[in-house]
PDB file of N, CA and C in Angstrom:
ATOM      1  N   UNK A   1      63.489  71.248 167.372  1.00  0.00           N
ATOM      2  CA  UNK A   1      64.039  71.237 166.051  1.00  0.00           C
ATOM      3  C   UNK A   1      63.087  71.997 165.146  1.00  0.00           C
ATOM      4  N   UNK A   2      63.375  72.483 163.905  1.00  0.00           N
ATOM      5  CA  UNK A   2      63.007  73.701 163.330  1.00  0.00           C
ATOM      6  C   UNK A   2      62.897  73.088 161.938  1.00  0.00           C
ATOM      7  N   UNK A   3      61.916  73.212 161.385  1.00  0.00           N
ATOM      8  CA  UNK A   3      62.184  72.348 160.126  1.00  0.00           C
ATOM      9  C   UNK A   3      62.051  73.563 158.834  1.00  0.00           C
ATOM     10  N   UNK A   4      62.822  73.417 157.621  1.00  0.00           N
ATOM     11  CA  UNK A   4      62.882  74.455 157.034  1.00  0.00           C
ATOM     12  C   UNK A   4      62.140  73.890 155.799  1.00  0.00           C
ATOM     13  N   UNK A   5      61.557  74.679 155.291  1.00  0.00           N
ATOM     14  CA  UNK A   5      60.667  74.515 153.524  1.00  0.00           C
ATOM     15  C   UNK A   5      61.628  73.388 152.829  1.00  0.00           C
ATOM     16  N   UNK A   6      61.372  73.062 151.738  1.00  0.00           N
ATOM     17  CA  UNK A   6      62.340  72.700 151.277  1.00  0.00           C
ATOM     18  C   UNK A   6      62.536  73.066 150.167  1.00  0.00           C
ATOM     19  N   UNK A   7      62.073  73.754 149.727  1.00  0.00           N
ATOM     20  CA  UNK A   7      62.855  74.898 148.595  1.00  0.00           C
ATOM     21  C   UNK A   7      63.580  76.000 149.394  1.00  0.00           C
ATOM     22  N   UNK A   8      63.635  76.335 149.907  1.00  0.00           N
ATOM     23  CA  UNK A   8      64.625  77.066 151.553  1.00  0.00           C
ATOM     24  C   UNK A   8      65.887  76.565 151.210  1.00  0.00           C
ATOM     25  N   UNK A   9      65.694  75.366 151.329  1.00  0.00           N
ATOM     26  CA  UNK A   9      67.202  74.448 151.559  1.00  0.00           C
ATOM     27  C   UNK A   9      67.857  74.539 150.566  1.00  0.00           C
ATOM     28  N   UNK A  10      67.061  74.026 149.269  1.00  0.00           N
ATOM     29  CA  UNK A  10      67.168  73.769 147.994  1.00  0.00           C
ATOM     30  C   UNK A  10      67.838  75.181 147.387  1.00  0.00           C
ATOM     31  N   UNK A  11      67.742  76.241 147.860  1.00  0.00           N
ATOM     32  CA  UNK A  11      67.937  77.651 147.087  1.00  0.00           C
ATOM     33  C   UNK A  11      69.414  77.935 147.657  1.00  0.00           C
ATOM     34  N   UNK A  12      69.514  77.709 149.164  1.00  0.00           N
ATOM     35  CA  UNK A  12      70.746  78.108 150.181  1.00  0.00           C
ATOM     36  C   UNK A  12      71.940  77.176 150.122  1.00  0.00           C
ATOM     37  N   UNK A  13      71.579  75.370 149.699  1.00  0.00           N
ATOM     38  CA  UNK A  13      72.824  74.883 149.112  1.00  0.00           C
ATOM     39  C   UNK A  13      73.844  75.541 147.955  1.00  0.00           C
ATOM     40  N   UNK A  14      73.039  75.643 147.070  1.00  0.00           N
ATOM     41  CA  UNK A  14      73.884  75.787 145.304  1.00  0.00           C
ATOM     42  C   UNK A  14      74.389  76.719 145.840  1.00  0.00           C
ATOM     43  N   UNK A  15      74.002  77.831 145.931  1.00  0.00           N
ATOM     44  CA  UNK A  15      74.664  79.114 146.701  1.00  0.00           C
ATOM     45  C   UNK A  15      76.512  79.029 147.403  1.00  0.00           C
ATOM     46  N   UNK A  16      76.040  78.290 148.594  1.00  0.00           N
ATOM     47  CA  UNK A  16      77.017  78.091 149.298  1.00  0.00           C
ATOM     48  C   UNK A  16      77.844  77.140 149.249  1.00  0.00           C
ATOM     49  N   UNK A  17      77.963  76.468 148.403  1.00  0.00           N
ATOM     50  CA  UNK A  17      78.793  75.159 147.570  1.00  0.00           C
ATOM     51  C   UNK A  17      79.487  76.009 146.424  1.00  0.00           C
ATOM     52  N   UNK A  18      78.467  76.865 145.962  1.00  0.00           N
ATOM     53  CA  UNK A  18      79.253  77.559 144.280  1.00  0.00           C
ATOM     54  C   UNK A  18      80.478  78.631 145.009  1.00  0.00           C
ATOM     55  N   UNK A  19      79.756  79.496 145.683  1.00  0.00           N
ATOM     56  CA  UNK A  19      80.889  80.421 146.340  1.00  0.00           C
ATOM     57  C   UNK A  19      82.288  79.134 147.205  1.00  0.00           C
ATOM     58  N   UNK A  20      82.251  78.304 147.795  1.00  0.00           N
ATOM     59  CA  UNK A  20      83.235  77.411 148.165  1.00  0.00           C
ATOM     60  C   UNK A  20      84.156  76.792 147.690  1.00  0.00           C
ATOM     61  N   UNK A  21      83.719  76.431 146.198  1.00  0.00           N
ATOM     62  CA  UNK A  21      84.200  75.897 144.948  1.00  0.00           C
ATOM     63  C   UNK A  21      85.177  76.760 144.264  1.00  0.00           C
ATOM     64  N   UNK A  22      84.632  78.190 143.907  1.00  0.00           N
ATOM     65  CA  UNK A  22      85.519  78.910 142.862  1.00  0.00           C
ATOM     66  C   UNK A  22      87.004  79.004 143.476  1.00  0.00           C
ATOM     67  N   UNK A  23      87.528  79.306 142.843  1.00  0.00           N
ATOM     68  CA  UNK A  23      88.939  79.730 142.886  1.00  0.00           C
ATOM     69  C   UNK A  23      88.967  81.260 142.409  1.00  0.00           C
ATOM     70  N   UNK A  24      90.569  81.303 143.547  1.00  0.00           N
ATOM     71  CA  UNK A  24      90.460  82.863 143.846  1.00  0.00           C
ATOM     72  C   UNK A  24      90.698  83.765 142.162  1.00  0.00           C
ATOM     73  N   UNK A  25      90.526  84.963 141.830  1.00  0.00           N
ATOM     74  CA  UNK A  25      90.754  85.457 140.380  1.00  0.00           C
ATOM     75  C   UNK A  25      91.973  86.070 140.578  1.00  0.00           C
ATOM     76  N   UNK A  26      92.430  85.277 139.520  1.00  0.00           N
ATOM     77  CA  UNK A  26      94.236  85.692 139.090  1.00  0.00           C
ATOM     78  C   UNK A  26      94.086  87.503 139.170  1.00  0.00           C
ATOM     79  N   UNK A  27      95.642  87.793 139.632  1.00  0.00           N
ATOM     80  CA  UNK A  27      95.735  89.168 139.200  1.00  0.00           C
ATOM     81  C   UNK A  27      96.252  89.627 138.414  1.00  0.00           C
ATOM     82  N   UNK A  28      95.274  90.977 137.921  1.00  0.00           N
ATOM     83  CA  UNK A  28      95.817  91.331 136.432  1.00  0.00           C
ATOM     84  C   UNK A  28      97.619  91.607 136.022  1.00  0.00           C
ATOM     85  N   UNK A  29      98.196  91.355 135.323  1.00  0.00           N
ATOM     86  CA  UNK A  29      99.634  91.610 135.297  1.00  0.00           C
ATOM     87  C   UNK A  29     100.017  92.932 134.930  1.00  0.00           C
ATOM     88  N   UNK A  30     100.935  93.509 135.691  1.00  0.00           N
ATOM     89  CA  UNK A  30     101.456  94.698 135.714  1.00  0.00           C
ATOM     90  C   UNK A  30     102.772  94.973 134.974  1.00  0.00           C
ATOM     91  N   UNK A  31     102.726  96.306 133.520  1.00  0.00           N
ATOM     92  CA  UNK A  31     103.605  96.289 133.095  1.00  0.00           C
ATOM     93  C   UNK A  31     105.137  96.854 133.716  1.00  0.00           C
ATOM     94  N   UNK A  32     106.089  96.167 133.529  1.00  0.00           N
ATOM     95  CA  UNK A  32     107.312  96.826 134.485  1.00  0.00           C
ATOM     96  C   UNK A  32     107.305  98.455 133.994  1.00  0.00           C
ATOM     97  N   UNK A  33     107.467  99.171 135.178  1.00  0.00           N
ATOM     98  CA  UNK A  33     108.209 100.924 134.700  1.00  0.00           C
ATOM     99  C   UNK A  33     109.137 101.073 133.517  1.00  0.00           C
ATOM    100  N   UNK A  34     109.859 100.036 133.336  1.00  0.00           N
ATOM    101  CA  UNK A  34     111.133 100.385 132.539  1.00  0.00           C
ATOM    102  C   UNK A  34     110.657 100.114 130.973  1.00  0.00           C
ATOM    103  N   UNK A  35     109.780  98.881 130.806  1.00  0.00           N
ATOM    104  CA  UNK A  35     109.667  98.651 129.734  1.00  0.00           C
ATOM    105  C   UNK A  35     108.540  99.930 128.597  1.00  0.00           C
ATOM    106  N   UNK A  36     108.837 100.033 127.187  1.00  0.00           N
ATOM    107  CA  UNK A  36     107.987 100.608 126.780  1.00  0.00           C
ATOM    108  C   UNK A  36     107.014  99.564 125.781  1.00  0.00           C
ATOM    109  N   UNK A  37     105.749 100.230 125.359  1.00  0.00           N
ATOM    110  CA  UNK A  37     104.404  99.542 125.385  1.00  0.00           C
ATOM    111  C   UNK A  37     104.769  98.738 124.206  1.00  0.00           C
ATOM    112  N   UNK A  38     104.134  97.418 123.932  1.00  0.00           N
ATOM    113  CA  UNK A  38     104.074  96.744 122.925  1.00  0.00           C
ATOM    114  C   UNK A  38     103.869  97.129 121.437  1.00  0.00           C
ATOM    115  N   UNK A  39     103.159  98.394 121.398  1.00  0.00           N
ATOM    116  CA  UNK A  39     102.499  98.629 120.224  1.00  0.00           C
ATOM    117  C   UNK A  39     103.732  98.613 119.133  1.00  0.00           C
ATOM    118  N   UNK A  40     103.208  98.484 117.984  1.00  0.00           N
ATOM    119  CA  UNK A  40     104.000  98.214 116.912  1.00  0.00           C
ATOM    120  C   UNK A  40     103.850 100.136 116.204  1.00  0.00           C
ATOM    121  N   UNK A  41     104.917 100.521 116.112  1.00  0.00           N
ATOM    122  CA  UNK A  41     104.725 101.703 115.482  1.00  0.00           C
ATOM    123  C   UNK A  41     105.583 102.051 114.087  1.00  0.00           C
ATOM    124  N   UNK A  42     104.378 102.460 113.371  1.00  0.00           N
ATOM    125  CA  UNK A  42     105.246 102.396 111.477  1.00  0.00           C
ATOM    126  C   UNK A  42     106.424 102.983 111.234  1.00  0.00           C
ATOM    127  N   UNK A  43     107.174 102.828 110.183  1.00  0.00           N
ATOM    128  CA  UNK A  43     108.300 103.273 109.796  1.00  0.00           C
ATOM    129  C   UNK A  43     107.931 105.081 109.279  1.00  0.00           C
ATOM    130  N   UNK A  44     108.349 105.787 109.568  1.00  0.00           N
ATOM    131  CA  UNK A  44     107.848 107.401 109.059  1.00  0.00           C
ATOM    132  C   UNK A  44     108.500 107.101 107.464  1.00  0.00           C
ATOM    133  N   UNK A  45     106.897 107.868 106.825  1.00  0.00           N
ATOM    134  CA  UNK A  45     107.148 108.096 105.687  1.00  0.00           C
ATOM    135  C   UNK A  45     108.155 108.284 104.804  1.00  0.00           C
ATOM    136  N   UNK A  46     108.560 108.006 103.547  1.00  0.00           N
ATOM    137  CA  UNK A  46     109.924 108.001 102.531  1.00  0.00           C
ATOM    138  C   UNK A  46     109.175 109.328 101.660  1.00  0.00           C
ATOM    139  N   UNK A  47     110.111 110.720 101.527  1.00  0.00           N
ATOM    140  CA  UNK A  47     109.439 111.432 100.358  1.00  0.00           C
ATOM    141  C   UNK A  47     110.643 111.941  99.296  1.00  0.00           C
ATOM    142  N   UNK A  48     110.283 112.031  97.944  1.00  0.00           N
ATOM    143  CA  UNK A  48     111.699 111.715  97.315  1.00  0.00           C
ATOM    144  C   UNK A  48     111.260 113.353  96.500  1.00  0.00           C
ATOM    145  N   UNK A  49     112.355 114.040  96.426  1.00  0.00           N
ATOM    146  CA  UNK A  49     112.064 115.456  96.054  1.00  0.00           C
ATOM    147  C   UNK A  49     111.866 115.584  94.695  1.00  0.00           C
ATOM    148  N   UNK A  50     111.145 116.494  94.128  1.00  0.00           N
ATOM    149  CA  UNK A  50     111.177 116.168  92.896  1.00  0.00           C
ATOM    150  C   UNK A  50     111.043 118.133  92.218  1.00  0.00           C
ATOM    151  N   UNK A  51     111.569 118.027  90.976  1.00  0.00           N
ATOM    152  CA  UNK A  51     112.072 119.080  90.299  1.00  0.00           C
ATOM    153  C   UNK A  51     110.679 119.871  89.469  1.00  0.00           C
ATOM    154  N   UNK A  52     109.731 119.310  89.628  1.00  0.00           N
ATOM    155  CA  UNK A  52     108.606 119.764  88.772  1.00  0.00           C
ATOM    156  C   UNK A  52     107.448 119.223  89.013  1.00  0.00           C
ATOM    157  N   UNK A  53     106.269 120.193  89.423  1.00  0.00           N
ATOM    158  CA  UNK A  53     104.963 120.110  89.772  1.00  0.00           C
ATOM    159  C   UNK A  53     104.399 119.959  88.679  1.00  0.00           C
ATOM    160  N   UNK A  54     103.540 118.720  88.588  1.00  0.00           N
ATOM    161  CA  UNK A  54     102.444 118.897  87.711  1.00  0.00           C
ATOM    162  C   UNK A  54     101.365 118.955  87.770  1.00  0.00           C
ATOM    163  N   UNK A  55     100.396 120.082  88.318  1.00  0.00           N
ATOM    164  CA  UNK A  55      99.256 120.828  88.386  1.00  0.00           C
ATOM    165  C   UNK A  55      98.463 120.581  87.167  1.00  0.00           C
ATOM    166  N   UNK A  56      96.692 120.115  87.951  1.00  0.00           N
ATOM    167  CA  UNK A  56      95.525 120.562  87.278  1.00  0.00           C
ATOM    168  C   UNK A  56      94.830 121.465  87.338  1.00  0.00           C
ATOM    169  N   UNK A  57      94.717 122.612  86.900  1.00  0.00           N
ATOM    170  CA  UNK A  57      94.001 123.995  87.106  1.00  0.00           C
ATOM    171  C   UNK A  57      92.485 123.622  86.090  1.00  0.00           C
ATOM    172  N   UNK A  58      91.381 124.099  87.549  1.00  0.00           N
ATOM    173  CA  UNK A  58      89.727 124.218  86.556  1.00  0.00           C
ATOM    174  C   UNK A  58      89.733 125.654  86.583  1.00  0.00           C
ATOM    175  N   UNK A  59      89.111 125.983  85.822  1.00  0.00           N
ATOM    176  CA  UNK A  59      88.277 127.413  85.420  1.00  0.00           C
ATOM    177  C   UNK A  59      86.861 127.052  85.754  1.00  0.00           C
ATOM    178  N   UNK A  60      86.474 127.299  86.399  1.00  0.00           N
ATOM    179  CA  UNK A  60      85.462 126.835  87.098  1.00  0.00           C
ATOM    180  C   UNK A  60      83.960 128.013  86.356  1.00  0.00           C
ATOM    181  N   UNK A  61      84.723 129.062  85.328  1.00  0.00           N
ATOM    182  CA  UNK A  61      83.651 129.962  84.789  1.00  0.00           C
ATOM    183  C   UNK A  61      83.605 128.952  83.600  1.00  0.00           C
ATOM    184  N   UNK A  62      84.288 128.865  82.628  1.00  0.00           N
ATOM    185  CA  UNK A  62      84.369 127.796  81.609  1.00  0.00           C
ATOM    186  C   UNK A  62      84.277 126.605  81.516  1.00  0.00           C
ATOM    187  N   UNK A  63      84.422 125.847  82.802  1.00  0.00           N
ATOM    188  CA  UNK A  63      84.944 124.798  83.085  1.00  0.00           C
ATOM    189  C   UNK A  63      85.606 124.040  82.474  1.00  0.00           C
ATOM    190  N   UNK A  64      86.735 124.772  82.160  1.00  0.00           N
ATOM    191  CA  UNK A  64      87.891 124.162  81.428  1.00  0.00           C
ATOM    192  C   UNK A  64      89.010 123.483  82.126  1.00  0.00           C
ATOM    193  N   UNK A  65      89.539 122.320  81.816  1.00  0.00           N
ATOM    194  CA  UNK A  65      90.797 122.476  82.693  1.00  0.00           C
ATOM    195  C   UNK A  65      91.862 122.250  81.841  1.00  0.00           C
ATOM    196  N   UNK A  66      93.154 122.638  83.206  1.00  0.00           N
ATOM    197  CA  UNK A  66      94.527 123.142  81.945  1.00  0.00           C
ATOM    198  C   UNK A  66      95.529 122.497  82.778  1.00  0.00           C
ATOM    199  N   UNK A  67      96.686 121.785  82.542  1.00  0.00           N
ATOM    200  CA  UNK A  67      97.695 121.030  82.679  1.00  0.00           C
ATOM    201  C   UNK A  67      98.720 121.849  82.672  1.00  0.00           C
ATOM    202  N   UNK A  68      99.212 121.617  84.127  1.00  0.00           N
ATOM    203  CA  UNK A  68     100.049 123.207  83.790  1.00  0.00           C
ATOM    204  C   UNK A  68     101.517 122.614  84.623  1.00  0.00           C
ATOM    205  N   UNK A  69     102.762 122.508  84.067  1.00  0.00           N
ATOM    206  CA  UNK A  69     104.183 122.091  84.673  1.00  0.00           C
ATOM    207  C   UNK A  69     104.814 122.931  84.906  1.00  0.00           C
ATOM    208  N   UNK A  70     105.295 123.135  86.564  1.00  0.00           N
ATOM    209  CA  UNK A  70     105.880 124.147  87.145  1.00  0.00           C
ATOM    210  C   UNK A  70     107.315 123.726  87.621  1.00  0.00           C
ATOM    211  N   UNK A  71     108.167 123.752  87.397  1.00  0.00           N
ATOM    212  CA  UNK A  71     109.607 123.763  87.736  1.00  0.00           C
ATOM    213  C   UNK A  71     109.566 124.669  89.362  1.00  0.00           C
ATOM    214  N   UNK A  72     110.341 123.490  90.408  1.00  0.00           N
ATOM    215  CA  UNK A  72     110.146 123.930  91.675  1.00  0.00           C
ATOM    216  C   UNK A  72     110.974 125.844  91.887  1.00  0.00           C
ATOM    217  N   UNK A  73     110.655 126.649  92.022  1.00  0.00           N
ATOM    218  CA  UNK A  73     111.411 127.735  92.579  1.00  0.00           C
ATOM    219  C   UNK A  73     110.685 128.633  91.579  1.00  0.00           C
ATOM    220  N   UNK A  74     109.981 128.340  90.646  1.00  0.00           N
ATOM    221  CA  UNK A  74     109.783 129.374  89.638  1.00  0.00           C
ATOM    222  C   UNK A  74     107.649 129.572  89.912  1.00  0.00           C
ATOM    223  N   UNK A  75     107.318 130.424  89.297  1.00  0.00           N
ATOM    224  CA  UNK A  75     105.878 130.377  88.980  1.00  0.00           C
ATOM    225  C   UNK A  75     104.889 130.394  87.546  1.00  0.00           C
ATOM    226  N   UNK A  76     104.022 130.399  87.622  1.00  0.00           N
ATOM    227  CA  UNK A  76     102.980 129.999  86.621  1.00  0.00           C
ATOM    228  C   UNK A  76     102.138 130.446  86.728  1.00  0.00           C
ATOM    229  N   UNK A  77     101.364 131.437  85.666  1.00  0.00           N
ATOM    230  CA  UNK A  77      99.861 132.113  85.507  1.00  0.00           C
ATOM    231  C   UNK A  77      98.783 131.121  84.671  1.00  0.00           C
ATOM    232  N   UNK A  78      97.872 131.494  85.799  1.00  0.00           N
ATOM    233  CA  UNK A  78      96.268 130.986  85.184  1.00  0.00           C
ATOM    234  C   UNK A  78      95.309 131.453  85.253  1.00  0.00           C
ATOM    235  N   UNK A  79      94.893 132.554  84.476  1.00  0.00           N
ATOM    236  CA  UNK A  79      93.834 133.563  84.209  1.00  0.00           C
ATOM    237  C   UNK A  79      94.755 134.582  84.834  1.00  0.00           C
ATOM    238  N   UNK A  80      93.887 135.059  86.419  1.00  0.00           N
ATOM    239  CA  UNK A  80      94.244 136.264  86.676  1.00  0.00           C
ATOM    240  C   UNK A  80      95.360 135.112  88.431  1.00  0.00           C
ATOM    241  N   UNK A  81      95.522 134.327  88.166  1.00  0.00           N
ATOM    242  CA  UNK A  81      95.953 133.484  89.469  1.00  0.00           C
ATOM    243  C   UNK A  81      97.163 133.726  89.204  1.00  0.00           C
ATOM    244  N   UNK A  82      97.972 133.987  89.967  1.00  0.00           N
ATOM    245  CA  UNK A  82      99.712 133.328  90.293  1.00  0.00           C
ATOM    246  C   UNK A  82      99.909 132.413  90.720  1.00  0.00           C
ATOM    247  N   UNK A  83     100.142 131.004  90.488  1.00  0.00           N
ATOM    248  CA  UNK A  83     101.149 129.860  91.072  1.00  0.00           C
ATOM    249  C   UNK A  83     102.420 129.991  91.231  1.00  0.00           C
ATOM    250  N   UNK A  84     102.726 129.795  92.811  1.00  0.00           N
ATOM    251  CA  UNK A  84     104.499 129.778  92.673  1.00  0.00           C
ATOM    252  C   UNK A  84     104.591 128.604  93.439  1.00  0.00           C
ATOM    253  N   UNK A  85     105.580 127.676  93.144  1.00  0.00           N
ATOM    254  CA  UNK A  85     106.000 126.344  93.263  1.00  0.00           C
ATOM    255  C   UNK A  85     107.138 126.119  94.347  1.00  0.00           C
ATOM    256  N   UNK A  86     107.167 126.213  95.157  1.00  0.00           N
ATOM    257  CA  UNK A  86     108.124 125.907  96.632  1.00  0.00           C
ATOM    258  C   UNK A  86     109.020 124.828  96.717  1.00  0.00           C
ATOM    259  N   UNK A  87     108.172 123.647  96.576  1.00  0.00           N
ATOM    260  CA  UNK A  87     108.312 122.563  97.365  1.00  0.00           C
ATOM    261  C   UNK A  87     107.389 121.733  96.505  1.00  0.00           C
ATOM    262  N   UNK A  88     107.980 120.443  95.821  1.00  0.00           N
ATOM    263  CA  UNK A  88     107.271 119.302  95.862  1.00  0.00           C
ATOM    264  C   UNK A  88     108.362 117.898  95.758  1.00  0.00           C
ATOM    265  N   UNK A  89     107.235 116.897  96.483  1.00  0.00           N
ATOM    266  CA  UNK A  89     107.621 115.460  96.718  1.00  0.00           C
ATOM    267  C   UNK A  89     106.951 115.058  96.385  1.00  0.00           C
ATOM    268  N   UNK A  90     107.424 113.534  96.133  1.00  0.00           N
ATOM    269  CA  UNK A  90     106.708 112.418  95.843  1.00  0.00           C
ATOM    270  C   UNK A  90     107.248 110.798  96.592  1.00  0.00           C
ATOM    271  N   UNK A  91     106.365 110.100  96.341  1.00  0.00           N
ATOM    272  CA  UNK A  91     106.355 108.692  96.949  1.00  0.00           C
ATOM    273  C   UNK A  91     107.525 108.187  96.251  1.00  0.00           C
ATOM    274  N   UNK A  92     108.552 107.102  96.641  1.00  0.00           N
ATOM    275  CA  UNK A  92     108.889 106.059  95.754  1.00  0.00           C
ATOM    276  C   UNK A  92     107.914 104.847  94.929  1.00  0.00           C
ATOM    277  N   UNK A  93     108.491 104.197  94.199  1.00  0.00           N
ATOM    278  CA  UNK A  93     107.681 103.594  93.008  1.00  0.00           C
ATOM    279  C   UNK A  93     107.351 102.367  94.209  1.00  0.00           C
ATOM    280  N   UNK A  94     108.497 101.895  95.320  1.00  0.00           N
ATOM    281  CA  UNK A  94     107.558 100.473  95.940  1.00  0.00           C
ATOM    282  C   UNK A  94     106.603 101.379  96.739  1.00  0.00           C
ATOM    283  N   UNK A  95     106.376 102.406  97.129  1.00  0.00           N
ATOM    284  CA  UNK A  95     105.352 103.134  98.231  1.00  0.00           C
ATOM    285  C   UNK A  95     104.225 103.108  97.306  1.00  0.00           C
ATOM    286  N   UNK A  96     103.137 103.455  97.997  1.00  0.00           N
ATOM    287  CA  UNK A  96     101.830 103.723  97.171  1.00  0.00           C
ATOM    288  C   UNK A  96     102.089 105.115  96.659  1.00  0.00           C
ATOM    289  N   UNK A  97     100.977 104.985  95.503  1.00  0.00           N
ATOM    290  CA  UNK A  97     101.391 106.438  94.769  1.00  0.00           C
ATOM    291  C   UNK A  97     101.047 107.814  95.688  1.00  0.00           C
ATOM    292  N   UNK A  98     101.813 108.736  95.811  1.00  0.00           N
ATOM    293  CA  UNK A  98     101.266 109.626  96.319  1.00  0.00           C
ATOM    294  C   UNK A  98     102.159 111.199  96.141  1.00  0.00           C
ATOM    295  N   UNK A  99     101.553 112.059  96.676  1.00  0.00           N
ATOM    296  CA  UNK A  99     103.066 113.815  96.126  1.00  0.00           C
ATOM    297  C   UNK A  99     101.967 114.800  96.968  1.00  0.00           C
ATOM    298  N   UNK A 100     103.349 115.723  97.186  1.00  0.00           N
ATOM    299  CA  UNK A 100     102.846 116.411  98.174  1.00  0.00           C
ATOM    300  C   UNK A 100     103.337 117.919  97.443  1.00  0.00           C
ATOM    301  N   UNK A 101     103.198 119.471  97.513  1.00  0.00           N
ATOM    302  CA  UNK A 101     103.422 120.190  96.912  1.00  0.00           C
ATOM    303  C   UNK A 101     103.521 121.333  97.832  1.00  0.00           C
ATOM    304  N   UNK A 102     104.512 122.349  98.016  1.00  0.00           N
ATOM    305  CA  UNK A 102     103.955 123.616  98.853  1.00  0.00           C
ATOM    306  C   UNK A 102     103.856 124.739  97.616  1.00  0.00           C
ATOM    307  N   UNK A 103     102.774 124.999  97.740  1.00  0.00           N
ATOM    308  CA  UNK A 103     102.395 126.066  96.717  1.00  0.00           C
ATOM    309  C   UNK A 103     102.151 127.542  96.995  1.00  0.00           C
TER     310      UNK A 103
END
């Protein structure tokens, strides 16, 4: 007979009791092919057209600035600049404030 340390013993129980004990690990769940992903995705933006740009122009030699209202389709001079007015939108009043312009 063979006698072992007994911290030997002491180290090789916990071991082999803990691995005996666990239970096997669940498997991860797989989403079906068909379904599409959970994510929550926002409503696309509301933009409400609007008839007249209202532009802040600096002069950046003077540093002046000038308030300048452009009616969409038409243009507007500032110094030696041309503004011409394309396109502008704006937010509705429940949206946050916001306007967009193609210039």
């Amino acid at each position: 007979m063979m006698r072992l340390p007994l911290g030997a013993a002491l180290v090789a129980l916990p071991l082999a009791g803990a691995l005996a004990q666990q239970p096997p690990a669940p498997a991860a769940p797989v989403p079906a092919p068909d379904q599409p992903p959970a994510a929550a995705v926002p409503p696309p933006p509301v933009w409400l057209p609007r008839g007249v740009a209202d532009l802040m122009a600096l002069d950046k030699v003077t540093a002046r600035a000038t308030a300048l209202s452009v009616r969409v389709g038409q243009s507007a001079t500032f110094g030696t600049l041309s503004i011409a007015v394309r396109v502008c939108d704006t937010r509705p009043p429940d949206q946050p404030a916001d306007a967009t312009a193609y210039l």
